[in-house]
PDB file of N, CA and C in Angstrom:
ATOM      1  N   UNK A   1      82.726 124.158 104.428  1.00  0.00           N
ATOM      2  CA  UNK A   1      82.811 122.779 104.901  1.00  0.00           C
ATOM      3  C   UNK A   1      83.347 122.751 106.325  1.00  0.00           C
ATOM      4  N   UNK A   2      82.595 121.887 106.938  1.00  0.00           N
ATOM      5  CA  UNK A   2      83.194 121.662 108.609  1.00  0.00           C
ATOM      6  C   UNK A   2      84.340 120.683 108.658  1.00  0.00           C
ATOM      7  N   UNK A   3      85.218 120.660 110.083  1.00  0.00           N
ATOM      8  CA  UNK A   3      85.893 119.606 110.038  1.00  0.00           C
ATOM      9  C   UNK A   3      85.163 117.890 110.123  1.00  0.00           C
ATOM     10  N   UNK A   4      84.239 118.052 110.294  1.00  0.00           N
ATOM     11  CA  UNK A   4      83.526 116.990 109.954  1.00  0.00           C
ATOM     12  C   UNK A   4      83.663 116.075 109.101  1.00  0.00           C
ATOM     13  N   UNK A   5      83.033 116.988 107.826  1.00  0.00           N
ATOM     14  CA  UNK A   5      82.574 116.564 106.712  1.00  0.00           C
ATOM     15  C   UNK A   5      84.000 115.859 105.755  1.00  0.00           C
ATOM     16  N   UNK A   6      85.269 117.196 106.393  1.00  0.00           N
ATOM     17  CA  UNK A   6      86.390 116.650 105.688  1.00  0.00           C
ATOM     18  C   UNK A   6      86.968 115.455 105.968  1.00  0.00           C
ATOM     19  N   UNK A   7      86.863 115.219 107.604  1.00  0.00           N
ATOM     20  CA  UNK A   7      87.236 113.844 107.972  1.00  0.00           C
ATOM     21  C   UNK A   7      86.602 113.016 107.619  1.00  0.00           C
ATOM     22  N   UNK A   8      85.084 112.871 107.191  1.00  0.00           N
ATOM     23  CA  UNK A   8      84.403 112.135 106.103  1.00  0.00           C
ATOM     24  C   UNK A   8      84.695 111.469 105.557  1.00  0.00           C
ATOM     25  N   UNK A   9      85.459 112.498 104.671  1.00  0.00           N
ATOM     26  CA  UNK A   9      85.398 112.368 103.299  1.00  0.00           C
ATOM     27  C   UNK A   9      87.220 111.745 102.815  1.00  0.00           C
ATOM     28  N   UNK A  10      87.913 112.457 104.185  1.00  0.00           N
ATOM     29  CA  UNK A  10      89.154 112.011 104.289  1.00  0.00           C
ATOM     30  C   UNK A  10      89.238 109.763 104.738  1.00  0.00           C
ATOM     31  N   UNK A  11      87.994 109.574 105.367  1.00  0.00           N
ATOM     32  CA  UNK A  11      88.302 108.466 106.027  1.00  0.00           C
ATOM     33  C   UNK A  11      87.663 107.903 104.896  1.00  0.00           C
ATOM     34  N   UNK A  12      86.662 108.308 104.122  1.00  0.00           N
ATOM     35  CA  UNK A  12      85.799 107.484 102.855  1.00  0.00           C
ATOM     36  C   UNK A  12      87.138 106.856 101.848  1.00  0.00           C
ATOM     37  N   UNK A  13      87.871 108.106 101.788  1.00  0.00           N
ATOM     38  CA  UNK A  13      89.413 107.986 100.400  1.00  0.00           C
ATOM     39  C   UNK A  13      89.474 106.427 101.330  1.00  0.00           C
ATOM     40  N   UNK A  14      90.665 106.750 102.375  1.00  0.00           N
ATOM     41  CA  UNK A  14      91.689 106.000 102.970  1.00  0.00           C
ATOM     42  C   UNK A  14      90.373 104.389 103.006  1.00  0.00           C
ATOM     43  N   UNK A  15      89.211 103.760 103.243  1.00  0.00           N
ATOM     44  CA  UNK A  15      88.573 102.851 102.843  1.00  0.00           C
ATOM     45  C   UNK A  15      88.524 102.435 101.680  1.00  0.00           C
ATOM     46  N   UNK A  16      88.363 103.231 100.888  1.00  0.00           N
ATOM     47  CA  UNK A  16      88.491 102.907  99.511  1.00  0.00           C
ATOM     48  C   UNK A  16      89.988 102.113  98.827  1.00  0.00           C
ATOM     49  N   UNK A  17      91.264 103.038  99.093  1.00  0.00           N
ATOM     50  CA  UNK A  17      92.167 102.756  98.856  1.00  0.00           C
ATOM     51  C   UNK A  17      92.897 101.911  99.467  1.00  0.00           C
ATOM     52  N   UNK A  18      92.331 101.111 100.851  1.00  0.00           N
ATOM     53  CA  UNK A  18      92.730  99.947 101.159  1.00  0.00           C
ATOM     54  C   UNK A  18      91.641  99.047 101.114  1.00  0.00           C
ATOM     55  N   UNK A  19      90.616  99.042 100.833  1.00  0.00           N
ATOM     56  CA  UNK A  19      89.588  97.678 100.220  1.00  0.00           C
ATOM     57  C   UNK A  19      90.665  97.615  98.570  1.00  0.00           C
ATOM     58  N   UNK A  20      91.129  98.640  97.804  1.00  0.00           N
ATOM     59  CA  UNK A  20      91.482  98.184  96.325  1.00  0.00           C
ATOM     60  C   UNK A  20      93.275  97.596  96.998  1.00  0.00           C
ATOM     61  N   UNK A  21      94.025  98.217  97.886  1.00  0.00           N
ATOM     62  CA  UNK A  21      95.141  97.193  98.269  1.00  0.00           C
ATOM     63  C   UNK A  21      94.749  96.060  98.589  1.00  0.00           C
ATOM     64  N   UNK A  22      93.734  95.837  99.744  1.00  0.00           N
ATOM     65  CA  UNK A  22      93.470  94.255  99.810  1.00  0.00           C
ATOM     66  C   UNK A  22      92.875  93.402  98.780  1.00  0.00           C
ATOM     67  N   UNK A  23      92.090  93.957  97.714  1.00  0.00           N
ATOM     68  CA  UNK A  23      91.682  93.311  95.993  1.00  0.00           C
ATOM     69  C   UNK A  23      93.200  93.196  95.726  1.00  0.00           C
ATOM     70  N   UNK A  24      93.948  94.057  95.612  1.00  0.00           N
ATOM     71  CA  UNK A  24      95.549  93.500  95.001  1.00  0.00           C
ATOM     72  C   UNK A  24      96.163  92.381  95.385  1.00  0.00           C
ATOM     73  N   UNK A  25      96.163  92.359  96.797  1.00  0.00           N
ATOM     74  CA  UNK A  25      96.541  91.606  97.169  1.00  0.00           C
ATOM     75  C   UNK A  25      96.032  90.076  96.765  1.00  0.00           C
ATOM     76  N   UNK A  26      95.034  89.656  97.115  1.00  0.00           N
ATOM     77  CA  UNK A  26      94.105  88.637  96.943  1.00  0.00           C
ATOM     78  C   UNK A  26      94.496  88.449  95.381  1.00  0.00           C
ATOM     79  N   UNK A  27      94.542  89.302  94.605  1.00  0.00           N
ATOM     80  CA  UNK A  27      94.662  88.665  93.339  1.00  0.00           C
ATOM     81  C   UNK A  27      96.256  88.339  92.877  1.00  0.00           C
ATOM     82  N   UNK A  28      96.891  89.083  93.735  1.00  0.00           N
ATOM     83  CA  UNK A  28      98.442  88.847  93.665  1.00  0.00           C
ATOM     84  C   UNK A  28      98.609  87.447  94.173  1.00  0.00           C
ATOM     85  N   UNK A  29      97.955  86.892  94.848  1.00  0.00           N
ATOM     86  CA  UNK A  29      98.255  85.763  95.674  1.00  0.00           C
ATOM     87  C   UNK A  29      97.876  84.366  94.432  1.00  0.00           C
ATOM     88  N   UNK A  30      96.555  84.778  94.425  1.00  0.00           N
ATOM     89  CA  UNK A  30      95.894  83.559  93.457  1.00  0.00           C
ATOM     90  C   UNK A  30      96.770  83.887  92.038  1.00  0.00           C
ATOM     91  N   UNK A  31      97.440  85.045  91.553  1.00  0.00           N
ATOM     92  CA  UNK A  31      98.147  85.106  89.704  1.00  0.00           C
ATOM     93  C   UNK A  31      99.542  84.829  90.120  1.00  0.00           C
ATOM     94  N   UNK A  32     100.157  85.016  91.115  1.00  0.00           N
ATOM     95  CA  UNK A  32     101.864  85.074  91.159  1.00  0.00           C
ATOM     96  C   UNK A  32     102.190  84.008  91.050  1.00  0.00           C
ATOM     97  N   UNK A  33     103.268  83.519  89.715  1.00  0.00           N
ATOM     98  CA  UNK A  33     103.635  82.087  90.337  1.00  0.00           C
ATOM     99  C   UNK A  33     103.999  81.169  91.349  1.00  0.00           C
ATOM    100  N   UNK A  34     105.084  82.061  91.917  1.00  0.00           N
ATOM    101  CA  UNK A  34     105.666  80.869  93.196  1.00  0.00           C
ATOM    102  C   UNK A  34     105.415  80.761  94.464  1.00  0.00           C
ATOM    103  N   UNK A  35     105.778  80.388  95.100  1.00  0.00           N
ATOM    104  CA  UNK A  35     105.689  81.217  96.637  1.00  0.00           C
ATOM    105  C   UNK A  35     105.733  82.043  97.358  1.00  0.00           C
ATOM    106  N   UNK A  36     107.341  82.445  97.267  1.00  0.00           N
ATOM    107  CA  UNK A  36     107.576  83.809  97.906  1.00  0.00           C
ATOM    108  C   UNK A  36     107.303  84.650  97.517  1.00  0.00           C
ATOM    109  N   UNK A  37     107.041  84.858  95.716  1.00  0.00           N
ATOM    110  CA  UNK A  37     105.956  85.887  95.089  1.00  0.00           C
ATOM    111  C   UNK A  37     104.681  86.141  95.874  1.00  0.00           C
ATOM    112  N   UNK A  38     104.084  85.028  96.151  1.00  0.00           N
ATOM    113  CA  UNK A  38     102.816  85.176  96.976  1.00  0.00           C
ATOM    114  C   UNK A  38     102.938  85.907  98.254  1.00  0.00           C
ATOM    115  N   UNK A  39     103.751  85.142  98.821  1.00  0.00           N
ATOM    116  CA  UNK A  39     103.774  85.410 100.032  1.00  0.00           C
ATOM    117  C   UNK A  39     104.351  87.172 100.394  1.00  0.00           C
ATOM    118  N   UNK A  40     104.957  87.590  99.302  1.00  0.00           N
ATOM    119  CA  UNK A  40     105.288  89.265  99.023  1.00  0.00           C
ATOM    120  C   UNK A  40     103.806  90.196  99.016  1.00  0.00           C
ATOM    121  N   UNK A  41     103.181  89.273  98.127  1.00  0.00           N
ATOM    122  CA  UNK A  41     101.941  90.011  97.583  1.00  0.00           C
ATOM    123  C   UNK A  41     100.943  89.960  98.906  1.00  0.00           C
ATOM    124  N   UNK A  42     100.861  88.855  99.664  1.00  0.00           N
ATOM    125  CA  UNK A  42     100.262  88.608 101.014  1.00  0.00           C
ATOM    126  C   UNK A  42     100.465  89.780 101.742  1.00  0.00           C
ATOM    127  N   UNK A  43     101.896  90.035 102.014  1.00  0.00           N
ATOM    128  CA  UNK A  43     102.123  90.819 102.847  1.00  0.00           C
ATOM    129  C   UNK A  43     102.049  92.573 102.764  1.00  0.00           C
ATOM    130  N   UNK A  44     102.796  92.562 101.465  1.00  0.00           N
ATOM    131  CA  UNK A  44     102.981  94.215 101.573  1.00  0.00           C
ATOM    132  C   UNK A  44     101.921  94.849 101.302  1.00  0.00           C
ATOM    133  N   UNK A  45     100.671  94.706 100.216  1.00  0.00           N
ATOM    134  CA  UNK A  45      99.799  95.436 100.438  1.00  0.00           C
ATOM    135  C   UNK A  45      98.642  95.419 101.358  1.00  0.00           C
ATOM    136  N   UNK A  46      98.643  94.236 101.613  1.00  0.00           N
ATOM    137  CA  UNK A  46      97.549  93.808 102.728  1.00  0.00           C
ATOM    138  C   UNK A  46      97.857  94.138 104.009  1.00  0.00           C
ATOM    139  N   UNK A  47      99.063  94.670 104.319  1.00  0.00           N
ATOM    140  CA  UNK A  47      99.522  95.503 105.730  1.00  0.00           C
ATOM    141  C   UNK A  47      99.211  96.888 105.394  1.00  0.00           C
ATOM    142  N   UNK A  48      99.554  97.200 104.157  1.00  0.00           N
ATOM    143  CA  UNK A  48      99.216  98.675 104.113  1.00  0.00           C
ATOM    144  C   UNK A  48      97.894  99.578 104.007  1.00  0.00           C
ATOM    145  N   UNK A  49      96.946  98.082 103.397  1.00  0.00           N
ATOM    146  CA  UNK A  49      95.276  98.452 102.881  1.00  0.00           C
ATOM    147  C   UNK A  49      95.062  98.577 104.393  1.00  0.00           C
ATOM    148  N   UNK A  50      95.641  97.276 105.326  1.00  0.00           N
ATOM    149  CA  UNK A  50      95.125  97.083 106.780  1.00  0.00           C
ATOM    150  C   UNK A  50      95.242  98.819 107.674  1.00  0.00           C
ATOM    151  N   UNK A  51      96.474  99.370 107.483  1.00  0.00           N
ATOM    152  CA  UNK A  51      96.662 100.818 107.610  1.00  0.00           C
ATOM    153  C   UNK A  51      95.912 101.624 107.248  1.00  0.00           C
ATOM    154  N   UNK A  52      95.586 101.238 106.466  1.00  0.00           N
ATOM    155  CA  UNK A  52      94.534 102.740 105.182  1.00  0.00           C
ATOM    156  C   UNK A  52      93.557 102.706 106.242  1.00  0.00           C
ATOM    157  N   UNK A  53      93.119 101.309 106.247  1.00  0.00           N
ATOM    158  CA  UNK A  53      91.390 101.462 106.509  1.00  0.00           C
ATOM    159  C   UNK A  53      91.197 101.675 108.110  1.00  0.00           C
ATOM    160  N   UNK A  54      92.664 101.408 108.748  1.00  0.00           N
ATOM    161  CA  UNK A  54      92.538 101.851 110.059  1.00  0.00           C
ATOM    162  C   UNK A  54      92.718 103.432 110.032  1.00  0.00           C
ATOM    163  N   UNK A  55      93.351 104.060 109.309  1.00  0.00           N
ATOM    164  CA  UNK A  55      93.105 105.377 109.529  1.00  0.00           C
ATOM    165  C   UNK A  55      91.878 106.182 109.034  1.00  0.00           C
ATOM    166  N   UNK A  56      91.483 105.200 108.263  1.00  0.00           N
ATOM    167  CA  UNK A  56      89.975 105.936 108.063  1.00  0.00           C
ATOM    168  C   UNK A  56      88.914 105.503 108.740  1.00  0.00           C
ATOM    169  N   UNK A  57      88.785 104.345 110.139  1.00  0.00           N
ATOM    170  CA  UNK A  57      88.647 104.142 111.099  1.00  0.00           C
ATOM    171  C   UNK A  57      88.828 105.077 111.841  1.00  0.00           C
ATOM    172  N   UNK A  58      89.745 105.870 112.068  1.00  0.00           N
ATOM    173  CA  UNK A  58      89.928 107.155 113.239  1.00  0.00           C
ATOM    174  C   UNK A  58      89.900 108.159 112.939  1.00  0.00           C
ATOM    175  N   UNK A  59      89.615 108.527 111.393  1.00  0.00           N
ATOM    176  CA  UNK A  59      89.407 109.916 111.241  1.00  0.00           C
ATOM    177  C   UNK A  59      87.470 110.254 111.250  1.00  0.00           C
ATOM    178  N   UNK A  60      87.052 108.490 111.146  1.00  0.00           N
ATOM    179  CA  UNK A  60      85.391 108.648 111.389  1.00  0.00           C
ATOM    180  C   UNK A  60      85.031 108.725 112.790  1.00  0.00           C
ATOM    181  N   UNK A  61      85.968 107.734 113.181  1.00  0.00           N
ATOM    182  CA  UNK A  61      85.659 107.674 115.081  1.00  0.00           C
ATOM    183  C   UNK A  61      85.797 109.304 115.608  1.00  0.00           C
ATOM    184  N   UNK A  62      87.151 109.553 115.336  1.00  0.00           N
ATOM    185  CA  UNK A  62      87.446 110.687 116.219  1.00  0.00           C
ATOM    186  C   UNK A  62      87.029 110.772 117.373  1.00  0.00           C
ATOM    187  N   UNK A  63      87.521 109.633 118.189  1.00  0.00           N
ATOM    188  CA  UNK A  63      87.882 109.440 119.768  1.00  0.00           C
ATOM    189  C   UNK A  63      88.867 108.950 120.034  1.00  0.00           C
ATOM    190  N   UNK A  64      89.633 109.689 121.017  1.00  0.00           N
ATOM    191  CA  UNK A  64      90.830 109.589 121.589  1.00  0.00           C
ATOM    192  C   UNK A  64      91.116 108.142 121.781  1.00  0.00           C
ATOM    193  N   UNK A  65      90.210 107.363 122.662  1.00  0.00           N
ATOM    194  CA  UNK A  65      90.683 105.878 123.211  1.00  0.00           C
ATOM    195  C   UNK A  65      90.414 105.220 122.031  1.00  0.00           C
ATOM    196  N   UNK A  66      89.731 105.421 120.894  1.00  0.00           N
ATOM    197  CA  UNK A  66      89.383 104.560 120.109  1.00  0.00           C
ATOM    198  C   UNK A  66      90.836 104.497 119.293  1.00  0.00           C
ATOM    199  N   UNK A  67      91.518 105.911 118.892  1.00  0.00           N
ATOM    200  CA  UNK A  67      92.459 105.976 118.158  1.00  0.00           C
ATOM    201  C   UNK A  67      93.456 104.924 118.862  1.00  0.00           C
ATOM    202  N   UNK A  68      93.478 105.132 120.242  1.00  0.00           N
ATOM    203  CA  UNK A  68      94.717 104.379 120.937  1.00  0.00           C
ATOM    204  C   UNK A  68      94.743 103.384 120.978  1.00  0.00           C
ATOM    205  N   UNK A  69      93.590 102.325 120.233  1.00  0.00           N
ATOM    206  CA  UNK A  69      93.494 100.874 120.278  1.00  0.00           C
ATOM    207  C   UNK A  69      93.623 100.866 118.475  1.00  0.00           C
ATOM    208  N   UNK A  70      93.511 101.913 117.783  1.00  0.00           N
ATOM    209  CA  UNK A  70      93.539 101.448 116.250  1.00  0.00           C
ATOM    210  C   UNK A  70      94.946 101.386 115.932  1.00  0.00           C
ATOM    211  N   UNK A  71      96.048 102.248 117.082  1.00  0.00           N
ATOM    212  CA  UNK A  71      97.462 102.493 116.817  1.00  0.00           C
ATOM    213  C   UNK A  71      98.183 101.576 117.032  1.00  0.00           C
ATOM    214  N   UNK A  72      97.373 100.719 118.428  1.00  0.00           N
ATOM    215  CA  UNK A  72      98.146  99.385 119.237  1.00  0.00           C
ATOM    216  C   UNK A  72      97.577  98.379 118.055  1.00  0.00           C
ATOM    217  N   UNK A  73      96.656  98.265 117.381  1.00  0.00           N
ATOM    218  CA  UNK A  73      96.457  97.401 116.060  1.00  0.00           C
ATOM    219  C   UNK A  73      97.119  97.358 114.782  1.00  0.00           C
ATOM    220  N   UNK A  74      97.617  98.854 114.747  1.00  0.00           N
ATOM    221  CA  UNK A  74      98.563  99.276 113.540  1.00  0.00           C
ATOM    222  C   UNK A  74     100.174  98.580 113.715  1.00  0.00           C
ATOM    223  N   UNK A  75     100.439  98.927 115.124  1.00  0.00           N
ATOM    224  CA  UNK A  75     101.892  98.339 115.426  1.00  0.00           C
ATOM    225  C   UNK A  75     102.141  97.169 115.221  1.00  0.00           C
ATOM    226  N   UNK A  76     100.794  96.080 115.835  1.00  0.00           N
ATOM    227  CA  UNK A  76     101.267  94.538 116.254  1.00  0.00           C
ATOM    228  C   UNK A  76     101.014  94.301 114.563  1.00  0.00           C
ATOM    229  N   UNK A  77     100.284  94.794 113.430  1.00  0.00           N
ATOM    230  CA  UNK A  77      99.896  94.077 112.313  1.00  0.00           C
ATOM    231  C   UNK A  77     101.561  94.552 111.655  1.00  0.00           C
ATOM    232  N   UNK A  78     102.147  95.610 111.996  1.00  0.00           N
ATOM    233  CA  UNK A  78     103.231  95.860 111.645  1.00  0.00           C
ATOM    234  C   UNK A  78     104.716  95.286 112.155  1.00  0.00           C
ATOM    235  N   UNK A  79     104.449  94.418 113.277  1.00  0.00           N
ATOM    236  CA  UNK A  79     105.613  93.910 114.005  1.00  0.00           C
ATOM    237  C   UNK A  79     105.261  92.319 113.399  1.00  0.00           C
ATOM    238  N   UNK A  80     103.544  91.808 113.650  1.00  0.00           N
ATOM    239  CA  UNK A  80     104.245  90.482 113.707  1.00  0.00           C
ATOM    240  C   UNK A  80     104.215  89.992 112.017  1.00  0.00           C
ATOM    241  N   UNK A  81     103.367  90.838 111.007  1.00  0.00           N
ATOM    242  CA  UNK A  81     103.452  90.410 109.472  1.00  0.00           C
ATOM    243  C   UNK A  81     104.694  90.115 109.174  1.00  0.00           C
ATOM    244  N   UNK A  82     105.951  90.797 109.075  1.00  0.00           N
ATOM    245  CA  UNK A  82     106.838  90.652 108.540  1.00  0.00           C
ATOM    246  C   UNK A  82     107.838  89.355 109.303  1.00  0.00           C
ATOM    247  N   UNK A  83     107.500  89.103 110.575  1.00  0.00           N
ATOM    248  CA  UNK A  83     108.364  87.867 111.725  1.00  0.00           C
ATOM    249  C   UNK A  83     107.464  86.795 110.761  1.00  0.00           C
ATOM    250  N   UNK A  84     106.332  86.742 110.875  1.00  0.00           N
ATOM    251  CA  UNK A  84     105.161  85.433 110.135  1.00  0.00           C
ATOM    252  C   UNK A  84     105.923  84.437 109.235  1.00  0.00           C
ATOM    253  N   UNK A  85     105.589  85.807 107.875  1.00  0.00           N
ATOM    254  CA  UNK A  85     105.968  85.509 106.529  1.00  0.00           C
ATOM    255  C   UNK A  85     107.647  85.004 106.209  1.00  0.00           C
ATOM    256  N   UNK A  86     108.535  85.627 106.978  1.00  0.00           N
ATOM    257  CA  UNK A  86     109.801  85.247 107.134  1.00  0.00           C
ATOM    258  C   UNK A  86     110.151  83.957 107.697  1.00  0.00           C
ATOM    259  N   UNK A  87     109.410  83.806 108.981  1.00  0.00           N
ATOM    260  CA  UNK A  87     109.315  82.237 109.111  1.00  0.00           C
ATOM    261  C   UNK A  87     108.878  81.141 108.485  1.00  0.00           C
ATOM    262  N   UNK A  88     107.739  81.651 107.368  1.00  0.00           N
ATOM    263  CA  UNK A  88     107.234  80.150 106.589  1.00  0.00           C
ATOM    264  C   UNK A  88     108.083  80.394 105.559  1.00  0.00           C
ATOM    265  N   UNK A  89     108.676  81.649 105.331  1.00  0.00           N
ATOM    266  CA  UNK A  89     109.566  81.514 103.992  1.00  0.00           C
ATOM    267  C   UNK A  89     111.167  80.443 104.119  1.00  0.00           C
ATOM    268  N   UNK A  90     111.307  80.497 105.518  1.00  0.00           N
ATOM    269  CA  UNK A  90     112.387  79.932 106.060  1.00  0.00           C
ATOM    270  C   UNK A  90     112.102  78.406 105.873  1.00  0.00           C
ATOM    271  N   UNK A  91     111.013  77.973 106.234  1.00  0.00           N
ATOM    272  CA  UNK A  91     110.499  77.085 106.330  1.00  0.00           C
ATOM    273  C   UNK A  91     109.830  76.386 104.981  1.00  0.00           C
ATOM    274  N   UNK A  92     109.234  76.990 104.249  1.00  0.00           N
ATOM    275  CA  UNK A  92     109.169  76.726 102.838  1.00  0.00           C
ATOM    276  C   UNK A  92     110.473  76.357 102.136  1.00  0.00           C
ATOM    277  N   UNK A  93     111.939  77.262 102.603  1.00  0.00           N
ATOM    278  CA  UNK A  93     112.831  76.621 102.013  1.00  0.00           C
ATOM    279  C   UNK A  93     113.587  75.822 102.230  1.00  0.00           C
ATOM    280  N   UNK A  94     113.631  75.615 103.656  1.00  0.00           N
ATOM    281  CA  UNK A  94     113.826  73.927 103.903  1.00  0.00           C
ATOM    282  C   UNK A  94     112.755  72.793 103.410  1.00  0.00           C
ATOM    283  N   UNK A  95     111.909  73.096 103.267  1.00  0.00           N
ATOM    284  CA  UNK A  95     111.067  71.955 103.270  1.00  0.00           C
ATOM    285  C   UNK A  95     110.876  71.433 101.396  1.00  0.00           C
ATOM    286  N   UNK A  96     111.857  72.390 100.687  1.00  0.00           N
ATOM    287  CA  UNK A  96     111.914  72.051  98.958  1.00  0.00           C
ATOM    288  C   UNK A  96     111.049  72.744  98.632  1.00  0.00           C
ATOM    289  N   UNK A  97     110.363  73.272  99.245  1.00  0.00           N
ATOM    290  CA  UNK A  97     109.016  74.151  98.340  1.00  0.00           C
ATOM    291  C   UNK A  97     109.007  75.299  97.400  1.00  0.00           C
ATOM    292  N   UNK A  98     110.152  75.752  97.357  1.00  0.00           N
ATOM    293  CA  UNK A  98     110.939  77.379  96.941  1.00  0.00           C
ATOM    294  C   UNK A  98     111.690  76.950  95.318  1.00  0.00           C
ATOM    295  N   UNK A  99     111.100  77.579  94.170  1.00  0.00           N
ATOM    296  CA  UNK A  99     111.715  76.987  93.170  1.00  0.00           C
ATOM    297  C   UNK A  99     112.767  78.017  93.100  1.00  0.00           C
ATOM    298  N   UNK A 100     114.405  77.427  93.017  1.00  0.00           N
ATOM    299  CA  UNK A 100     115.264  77.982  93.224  1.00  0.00           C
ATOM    300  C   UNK A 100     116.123  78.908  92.294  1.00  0.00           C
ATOM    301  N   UNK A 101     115.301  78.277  90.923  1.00  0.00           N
ATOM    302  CA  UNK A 101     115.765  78.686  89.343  1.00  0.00           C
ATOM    303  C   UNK A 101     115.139  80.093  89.338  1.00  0.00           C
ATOM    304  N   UNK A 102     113.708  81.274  90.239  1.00  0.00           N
ATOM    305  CA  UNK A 102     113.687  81.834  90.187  1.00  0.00           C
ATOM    306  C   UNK A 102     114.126  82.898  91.118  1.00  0.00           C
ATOM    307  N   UNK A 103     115.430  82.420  91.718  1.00  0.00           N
ATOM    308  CA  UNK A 103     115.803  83.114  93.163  1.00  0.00           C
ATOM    309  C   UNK A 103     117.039  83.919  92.480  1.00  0.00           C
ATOM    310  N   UNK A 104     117.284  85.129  92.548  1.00  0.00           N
ATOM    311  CA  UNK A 104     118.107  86.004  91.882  1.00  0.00           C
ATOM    312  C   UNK A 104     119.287  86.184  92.925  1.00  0.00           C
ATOM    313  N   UNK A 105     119.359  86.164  94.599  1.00  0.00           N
ATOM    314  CA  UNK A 105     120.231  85.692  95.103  1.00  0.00           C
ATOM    315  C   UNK A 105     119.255  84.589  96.316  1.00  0.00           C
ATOM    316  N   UNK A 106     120.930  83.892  96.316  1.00  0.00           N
ATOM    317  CA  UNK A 106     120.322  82.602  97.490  1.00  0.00           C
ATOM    318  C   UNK A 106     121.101  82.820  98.274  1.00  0.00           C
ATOM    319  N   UNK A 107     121.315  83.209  99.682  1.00  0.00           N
ATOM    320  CA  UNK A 107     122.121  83.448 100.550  1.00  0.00           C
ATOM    321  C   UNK A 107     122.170  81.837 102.009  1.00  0.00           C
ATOM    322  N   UNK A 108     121.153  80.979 101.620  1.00  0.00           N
ATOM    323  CA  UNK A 108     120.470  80.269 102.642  1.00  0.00           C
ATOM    324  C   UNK A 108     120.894  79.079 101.878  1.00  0.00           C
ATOM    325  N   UNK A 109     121.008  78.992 101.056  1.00  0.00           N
ATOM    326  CA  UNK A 109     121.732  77.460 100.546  1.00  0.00           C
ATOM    327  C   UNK A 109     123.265  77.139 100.677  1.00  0.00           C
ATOM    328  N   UNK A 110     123.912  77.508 101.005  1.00  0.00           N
ATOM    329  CA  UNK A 110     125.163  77.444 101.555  1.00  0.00           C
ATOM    330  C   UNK A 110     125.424  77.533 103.038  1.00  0.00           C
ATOM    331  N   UNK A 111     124.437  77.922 103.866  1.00  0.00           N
ATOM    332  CA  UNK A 111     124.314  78.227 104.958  1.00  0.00           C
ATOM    333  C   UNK A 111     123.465  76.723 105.970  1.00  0.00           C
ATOM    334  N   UNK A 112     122.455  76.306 104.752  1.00  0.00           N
ATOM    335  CA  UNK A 112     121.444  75.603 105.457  1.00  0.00           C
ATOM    336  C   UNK A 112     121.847  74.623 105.601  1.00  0.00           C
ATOM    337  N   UNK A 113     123.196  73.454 105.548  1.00  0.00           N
ATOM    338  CA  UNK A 113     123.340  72.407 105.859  1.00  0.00           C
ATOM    339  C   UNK A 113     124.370  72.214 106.483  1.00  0.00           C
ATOM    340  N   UNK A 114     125.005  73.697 107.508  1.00  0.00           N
ATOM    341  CA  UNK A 114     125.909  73.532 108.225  1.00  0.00           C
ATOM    342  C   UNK A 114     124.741  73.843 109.860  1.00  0.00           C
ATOM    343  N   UNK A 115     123.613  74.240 109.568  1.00  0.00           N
ATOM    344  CA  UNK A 115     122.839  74.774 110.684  1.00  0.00           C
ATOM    345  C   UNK A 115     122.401  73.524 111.481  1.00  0.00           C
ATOM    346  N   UNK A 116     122.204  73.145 112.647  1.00  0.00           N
ATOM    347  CA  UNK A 116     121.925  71.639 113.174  1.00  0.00           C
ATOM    348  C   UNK A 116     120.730  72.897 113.892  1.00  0.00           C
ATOM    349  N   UNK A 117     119.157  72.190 113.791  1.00  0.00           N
ATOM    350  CA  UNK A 117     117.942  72.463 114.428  1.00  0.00           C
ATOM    351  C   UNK A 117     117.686  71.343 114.667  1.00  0.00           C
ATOM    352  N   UNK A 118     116.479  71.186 116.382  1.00  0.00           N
ATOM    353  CA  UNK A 118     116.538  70.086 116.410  1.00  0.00           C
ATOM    354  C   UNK A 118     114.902  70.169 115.618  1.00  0.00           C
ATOM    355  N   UNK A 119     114.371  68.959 115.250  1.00  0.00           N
ATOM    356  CA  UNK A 119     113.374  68.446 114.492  1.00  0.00           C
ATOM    357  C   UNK A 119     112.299  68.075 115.660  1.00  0.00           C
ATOM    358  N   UNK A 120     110.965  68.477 115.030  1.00  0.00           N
ATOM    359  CA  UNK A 120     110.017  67.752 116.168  1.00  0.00           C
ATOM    360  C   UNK A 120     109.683  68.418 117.569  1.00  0.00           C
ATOM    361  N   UNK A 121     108.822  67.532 117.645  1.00  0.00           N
ATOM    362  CA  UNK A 121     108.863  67.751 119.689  1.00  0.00           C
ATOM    363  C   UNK A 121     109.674  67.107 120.647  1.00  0.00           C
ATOM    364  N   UNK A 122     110.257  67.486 121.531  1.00  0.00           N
ATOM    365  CA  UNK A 122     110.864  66.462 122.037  1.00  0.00           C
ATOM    366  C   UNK A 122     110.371  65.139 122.721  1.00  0.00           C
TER     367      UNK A 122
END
């Protein structure tokens, strides 16, 4: 076997195994009850399928500049997913949306009505 064929066959796996993280995901989203369940299921495998399938993106490409734009795609899906989801979760729980009976700790309800934000546009 050439190195070819293995990177193939190496980039075929890593497609596979993030098309079935992003099926997880998607179905984690539509079965989980609450929100932030969802919004867990949104994130963690669907960043990681997003990984898979970029590396099996560059083990088919196997070009240098191509890799260097799949890496600068790997970082930002890795910097801004987790800022996103943290903000609507913030925001989901001000806004009552967060059922609180399934929150095992709450660190933000004791906190959230000493915080003054201003509201709106100015």
């Amino acid at each position: 076997m050439s190195w070819t064929t293995i990177a193939d066959w190496i980039a075929a796996t890593c497609f596979v195994l993030g098309a079935a993280l992003a099926l997880v995901a998607a179905i984690g989203v539509l079965r989980l009850p609450d929100l932030l369940s969802r919004m867990h299921a949104a994130t963690k495998p669907q960043v990681l399928g997003l990984l898979l399938v970029l590396t099996g993106v560059g083990f088919r490409l196997r070009d240098a500049e191509s890799i260097g734009i799949l890496l600068l795609i790997a970082l930002f899906a890795l910097v801004t997913s987790p800022v996103a989801n943290h903000m609507v979760g913030r925001a989901s729980f001000r806004a009552g949306q967060v059922d609180r009976d399934r929150l095992i700790v709450d660190e933000l309800s004791d906190v959230l009505p000493s915080i003054k934000e201003p509201r709106g546009a100015p």
